[in-house]
C-alpha atoms as a PDB file:
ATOM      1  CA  UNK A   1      -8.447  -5.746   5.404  1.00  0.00           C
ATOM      2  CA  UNK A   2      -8.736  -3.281   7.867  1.00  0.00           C
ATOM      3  CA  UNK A   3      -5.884  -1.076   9.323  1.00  0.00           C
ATOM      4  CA  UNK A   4      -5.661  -2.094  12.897  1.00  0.00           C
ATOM      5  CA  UNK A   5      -5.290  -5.766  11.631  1.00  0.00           C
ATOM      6  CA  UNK A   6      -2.532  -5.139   9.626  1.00  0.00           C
ATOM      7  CA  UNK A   7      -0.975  -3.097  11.835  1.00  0.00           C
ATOM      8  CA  UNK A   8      -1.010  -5.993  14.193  1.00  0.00           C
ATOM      9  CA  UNK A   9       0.347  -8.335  11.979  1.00  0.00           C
ATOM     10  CA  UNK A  10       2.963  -5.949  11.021  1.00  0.00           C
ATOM     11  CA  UNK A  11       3.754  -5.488  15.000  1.00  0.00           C
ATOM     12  CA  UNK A  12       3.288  -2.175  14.316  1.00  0.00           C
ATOM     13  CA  UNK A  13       2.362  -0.129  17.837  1.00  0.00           C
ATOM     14  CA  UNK A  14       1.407   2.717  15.482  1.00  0.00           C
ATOM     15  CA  UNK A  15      -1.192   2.675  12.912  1.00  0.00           C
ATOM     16  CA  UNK A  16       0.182   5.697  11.093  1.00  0.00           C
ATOM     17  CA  UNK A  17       3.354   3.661  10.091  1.00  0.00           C
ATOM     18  CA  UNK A  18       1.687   0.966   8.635  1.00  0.00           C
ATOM     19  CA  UNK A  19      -0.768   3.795   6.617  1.00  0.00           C
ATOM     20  CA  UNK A  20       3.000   4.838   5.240  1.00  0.00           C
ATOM     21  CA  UNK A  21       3.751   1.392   3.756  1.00  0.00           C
ATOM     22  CA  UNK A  22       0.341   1.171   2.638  1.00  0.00           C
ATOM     23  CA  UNK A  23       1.036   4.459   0.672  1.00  0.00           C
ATOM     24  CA  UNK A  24       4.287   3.822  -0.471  1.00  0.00           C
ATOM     25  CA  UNK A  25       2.806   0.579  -2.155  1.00  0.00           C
ATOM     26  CA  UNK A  26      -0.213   1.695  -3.979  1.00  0.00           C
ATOM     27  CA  UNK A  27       2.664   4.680  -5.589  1.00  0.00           C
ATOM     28  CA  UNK A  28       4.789   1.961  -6.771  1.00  0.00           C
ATOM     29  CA  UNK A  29       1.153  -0.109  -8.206  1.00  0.00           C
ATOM     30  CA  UNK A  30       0.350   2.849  -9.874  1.00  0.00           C
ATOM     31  CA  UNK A  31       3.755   3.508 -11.476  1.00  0.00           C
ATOM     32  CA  UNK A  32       3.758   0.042 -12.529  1.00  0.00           C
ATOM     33  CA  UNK A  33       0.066   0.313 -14.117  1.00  0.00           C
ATOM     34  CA  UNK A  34       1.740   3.436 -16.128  1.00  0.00           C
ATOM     35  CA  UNK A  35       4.638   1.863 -17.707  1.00  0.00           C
ATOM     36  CA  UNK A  36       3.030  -1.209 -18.501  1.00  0.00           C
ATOM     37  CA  UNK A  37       0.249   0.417 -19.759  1.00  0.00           C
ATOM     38  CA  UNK A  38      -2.561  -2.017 -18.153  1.00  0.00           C
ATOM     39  CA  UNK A  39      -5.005   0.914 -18.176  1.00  0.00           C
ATOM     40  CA  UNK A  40      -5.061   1.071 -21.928  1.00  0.00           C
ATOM     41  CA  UNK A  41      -7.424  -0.921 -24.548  1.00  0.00           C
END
């Protein structure tokens, strides 16, 4: 889905602060992929 969308959704007048909870997210996925070690065979 495409920024602006979300952005709307969120009621966000500012695209930049829904980019930050976009980042913070995919931090916390990868730290989750990491200790769980779902990137390993």
């Amino acid at each position: 889905m495409e920024l602006r969308y979300l952005a709307k959704t969120a009621r966000h007048s500012r695209r930049d602060t829904t980019a930050r909870y976009l980042h913070a997210e995919a931090d916390e996925w990868r730290q989750q992929i990491a200790a769980h070690r779902l990137g390993e065979q």
